[in-house]
N, C-alpha and C. Protein backbone atom coordinates (compact mmCIF):
# COMPACT_ATOMS: atom_id res chain seq x y z
N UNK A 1 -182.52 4.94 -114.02
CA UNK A 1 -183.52 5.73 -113.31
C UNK A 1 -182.84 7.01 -112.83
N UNK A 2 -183.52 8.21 -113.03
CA UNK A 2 -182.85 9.08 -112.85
C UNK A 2 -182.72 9.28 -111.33
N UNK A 3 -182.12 10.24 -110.50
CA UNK A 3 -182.13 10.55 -109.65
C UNK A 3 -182.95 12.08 -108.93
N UNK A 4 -183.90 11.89 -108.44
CA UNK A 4 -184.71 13.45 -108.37
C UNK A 4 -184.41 13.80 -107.33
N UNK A 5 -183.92 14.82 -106.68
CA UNK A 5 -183.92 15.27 -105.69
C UNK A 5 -184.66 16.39 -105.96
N UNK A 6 -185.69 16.68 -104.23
CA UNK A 6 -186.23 17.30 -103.97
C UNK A 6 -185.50 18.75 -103.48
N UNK A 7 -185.86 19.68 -104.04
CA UNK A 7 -185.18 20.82 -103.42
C UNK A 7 -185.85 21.61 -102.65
N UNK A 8 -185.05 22.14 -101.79
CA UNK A 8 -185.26 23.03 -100.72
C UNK A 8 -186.20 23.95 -101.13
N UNK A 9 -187.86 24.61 -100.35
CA UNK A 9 -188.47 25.89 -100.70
C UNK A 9 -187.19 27.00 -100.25
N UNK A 10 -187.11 27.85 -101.15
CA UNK A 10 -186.42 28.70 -101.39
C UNK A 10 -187.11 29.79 -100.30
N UNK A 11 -186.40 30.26 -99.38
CA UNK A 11 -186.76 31.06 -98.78
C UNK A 11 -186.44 32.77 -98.90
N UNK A 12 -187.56 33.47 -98.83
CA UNK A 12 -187.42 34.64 -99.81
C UNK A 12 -186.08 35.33 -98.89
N UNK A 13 -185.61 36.22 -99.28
CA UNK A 13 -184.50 37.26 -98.91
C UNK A 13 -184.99 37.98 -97.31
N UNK A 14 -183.90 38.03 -96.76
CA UNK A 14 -184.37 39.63 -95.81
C UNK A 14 -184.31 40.58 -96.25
N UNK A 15 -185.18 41.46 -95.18
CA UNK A 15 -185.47 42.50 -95.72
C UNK A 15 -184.06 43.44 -95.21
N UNK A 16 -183.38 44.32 -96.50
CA UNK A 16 -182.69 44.84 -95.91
C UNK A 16 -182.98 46.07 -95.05
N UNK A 17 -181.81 45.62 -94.16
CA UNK A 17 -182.07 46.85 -92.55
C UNK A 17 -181.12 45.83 -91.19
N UNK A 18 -181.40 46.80 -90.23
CA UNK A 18 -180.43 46.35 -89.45
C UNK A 18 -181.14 46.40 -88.14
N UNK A 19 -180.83 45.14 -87.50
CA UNK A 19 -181.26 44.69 -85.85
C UNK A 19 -179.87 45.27 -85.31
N UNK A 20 -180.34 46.23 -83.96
CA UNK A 20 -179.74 46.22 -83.04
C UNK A 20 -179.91 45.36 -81.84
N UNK A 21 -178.76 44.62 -81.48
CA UNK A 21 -178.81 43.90 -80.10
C UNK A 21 -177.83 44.60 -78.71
N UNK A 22 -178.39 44.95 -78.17
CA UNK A 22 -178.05 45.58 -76.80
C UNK A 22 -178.05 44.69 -75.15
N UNK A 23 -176.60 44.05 -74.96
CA UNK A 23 -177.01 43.56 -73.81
C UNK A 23 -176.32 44.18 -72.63
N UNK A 24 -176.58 44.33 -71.57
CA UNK A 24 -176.09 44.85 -70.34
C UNK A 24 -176.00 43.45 -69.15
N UNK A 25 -175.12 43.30 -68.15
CA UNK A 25 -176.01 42.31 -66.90
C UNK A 25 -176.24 43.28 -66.05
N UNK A 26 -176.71 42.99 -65.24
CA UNK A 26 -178.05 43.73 -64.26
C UNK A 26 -176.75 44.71 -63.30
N UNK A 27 -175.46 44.38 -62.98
CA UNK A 27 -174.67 45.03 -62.35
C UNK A 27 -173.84 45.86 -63.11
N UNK A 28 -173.90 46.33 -64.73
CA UNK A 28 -172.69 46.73 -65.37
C UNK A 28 -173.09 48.57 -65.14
N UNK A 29 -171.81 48.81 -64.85
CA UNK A 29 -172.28 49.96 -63.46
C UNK A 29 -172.70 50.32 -62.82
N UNK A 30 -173.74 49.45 -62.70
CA UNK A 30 -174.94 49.63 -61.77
C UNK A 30 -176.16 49.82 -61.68
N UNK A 31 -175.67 51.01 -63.64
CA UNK A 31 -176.93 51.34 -63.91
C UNK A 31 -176.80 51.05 -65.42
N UNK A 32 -177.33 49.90 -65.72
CA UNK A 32 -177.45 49.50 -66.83
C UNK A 32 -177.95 50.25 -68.63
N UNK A 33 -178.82 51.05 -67.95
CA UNK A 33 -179.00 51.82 -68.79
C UNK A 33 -178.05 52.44 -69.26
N UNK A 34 -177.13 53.14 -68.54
CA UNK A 34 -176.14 53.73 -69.46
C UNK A 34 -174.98 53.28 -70.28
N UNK A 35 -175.11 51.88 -70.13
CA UNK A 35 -174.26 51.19 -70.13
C UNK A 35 -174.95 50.86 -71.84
N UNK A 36 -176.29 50.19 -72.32
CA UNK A 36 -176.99 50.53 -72.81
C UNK A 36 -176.91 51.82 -74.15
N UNK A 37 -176.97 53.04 -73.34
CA UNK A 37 -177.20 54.09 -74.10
C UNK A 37 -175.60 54.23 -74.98
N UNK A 38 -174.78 53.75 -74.11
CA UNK A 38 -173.32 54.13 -74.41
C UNK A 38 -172.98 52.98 -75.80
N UNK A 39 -173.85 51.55 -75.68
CA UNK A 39 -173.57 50.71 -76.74
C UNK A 39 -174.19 51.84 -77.82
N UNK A 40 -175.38 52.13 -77.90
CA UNK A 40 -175.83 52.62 -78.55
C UNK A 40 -175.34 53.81 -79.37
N UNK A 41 -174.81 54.66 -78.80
CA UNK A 41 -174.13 55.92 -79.12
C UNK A 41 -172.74 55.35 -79.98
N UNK A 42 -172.50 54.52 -79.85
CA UNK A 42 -170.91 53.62 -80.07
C UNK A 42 -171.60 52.94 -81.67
N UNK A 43 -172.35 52.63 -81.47
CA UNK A 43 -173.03 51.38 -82.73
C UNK A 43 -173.13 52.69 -84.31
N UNK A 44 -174.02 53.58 -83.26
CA UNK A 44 -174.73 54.61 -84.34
C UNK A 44 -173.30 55.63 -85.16
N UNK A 45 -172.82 55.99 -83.93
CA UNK A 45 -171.25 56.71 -84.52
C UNK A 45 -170.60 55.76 -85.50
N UNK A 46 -170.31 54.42 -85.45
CA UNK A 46 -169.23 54.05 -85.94
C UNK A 46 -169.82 53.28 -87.50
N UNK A 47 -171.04 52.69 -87.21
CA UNK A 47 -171.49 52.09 -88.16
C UNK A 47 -172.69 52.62 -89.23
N UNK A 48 -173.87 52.96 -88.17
CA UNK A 48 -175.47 53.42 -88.90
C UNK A 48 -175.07 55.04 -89.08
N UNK A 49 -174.04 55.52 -88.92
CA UNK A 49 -173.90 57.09 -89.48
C UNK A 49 -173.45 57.08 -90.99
N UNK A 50 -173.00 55.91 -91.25
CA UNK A 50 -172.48 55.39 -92.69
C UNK A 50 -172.86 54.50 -93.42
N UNK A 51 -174.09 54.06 -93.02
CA UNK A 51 -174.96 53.43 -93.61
C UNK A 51 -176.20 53.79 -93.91
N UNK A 52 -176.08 52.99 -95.55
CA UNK A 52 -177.59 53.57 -96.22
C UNK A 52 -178.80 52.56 -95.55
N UNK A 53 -178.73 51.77 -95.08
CA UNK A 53 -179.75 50.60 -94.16
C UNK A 53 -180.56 51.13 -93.01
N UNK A 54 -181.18 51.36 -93.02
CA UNK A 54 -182.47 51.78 -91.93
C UNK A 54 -182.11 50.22 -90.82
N UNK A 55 -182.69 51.18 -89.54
CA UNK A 55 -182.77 49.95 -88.50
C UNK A 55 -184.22 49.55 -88.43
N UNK A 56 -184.40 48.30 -88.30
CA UNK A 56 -185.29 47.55 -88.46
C UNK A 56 -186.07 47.12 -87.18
N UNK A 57 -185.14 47.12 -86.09
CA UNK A 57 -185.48 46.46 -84.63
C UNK A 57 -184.49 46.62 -83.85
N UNK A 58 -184.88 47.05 -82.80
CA UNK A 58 -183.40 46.84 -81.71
C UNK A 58 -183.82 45.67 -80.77
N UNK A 59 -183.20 45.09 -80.23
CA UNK A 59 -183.34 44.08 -79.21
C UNK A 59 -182.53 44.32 -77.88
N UNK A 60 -183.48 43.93 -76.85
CA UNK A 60 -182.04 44.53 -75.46
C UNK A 60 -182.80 43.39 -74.52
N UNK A 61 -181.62 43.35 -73.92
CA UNK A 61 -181.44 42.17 -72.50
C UNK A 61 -180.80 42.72 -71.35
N UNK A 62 -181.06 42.72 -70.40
CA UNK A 62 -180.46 42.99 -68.99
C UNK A 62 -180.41 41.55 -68.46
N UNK A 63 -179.16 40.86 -68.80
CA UNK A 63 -178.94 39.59 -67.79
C UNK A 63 -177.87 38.91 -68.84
N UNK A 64 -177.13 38.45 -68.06
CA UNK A 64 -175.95 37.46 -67.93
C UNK A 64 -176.02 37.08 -70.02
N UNK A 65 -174.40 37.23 -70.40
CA UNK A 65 -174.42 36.83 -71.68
C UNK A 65 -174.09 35.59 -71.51
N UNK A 66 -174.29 34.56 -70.62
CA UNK A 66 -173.76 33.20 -70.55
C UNK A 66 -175.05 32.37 -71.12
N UNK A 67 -176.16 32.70 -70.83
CA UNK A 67 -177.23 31.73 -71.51
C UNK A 67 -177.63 31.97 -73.06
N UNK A 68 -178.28 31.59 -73.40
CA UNK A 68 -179.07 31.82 -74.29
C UNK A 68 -180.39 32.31 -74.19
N UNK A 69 -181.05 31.73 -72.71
CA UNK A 69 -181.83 31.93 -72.20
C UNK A 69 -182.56 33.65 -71.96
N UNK A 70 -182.13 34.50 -73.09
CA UNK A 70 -182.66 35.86 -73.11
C UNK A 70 -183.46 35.67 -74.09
N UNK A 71 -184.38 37.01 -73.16
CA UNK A 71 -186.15 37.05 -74.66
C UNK A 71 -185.50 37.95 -75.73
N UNK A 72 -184.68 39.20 -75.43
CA UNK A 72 -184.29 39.62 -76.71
C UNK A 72 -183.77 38.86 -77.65
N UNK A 73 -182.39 38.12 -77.12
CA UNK A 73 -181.51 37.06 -77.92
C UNK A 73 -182.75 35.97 -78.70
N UNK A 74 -183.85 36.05 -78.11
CA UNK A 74 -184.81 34.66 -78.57
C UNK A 74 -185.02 35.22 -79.92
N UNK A 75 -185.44 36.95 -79.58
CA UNK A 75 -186.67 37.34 -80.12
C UNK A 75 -185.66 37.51 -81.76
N UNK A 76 -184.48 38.37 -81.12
CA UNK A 76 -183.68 38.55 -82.66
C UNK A 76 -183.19 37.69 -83.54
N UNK A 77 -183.06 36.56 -82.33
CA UNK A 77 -182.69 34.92 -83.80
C UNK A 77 -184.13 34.35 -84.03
N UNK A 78 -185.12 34.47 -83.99
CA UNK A 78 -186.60 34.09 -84.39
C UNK A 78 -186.91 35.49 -85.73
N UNK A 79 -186.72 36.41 -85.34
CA UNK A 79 -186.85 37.25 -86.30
C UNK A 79 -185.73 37.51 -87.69
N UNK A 80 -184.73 36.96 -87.19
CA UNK A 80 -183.60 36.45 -88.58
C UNK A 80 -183.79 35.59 -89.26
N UNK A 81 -184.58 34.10 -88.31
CA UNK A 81 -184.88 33.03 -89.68
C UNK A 81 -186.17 33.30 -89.50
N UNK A 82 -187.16 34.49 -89.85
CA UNK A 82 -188.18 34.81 -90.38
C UNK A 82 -187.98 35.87 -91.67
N UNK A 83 -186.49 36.38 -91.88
CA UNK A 83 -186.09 37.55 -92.65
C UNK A 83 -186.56 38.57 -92.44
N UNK A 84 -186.86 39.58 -91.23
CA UNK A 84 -187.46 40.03 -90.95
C UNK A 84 -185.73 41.27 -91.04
N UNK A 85 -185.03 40.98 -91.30
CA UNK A 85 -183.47 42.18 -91.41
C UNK A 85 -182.43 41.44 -91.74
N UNK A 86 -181.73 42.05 -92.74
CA UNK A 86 -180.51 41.62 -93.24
C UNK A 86 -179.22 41.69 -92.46
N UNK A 87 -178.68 42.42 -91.80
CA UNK A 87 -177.51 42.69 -91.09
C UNK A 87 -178.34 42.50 -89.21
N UNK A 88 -177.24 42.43 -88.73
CA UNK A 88 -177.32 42.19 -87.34
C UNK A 88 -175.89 43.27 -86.81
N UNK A 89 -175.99 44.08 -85.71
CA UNK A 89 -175.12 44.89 -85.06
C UNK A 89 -174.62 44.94 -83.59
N UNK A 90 -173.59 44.27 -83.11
CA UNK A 90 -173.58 44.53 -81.67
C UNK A 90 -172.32 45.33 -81.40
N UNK A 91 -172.44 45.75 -79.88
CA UNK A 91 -171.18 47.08 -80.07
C UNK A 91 -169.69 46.57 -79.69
N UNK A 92 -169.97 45.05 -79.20
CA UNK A 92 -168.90 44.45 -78.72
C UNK A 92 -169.44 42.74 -78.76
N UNK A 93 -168.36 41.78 -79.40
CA UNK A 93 -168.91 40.38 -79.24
C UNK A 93 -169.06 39.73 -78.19
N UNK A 94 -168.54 40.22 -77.32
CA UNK A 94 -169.60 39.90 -75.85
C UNK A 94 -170.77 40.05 -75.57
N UNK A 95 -171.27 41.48 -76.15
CA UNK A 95 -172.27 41.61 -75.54
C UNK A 95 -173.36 40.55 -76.58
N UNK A 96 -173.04 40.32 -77.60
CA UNK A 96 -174.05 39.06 -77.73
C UNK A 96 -173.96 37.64 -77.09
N UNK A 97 -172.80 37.28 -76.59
CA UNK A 97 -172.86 36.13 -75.73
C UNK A 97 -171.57 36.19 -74.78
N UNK A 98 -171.27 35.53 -74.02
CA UNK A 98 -170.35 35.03 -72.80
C UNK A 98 -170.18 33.45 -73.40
N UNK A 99 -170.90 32.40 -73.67
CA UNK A 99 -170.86 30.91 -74.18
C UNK A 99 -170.67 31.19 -75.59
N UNK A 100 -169.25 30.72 -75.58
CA UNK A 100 -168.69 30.79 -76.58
C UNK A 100 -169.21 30.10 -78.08
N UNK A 101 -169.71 28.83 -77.22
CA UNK A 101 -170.23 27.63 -78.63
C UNK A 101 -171.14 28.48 -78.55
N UNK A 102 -172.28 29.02 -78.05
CA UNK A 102 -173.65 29.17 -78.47
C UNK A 102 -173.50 30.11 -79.07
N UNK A 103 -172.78 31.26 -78.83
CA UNK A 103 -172.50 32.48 -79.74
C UNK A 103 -172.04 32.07 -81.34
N UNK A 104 -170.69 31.03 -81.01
CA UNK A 104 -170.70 30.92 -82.30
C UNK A 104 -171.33 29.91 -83.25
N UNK A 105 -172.27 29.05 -82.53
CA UNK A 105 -173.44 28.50 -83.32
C UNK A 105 -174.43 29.74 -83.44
N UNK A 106 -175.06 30.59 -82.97
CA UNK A 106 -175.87 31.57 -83.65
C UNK A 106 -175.30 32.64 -84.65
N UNK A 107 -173.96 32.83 -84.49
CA UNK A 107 -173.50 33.66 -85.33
C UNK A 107 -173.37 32.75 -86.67
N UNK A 108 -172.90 31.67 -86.63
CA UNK A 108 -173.12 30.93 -87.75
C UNK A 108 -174.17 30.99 -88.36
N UNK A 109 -175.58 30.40 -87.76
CA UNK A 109 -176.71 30.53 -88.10
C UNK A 109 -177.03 31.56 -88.95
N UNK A 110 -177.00 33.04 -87.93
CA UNK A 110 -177.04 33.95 -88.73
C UNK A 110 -176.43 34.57 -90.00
């Protein structure tokens, strides 16, 4: 008897392009925003000035990289296993997490 295995629906590709994730906590200078604008200016110089990939979404959080518990962080790993962007960009690996396992279970993921 043969053996059939059922295979996985093939899930189509992302779309290529690039999520920005931007996190600040509510005290990082004080004034978060610039703190913010400065990832930003840092991301675009070093990486999207040399890339042919359009950005797709940015995502931003003001609060603590220790949870997971952020709507951006929700919103950009809900929108990765929807393929909604191929690459993911942060300006420092902190600023996507402080919890080490959870960072590197979503970075896995992703």
């Amino acid at each position: 008897m043969a053996n059939h295995r059922r295979k996985k629906s093939a899930l189509p590709p992302p779309i290529p392009g690039w999520a920005i994730y931007l996190r600040t906590s509510s005290e990082d200078h004080q004034k978060p925003e610039l703190s913010r604008a400065r990832q930003r200016s840092i991301i675009e110089g070093n990486v999207l000035a040399h890339s042919e990939l359009s950005v797709i979404d940015e995502y931003i959080d003001v609060l603590t990289g220790k949870t997971p518990n952020r709507m951006g962080y929700q919103r950009l790993l809900a929108d990765a296993r929807a393929g909604k962007f191929s690459h993911v960009i942060v300006e420092r690996a902190d600023r996507f997490g402080r919890n080490d396992t959870e960072a590197l279970r979503a970075i896995d993921e992703l």
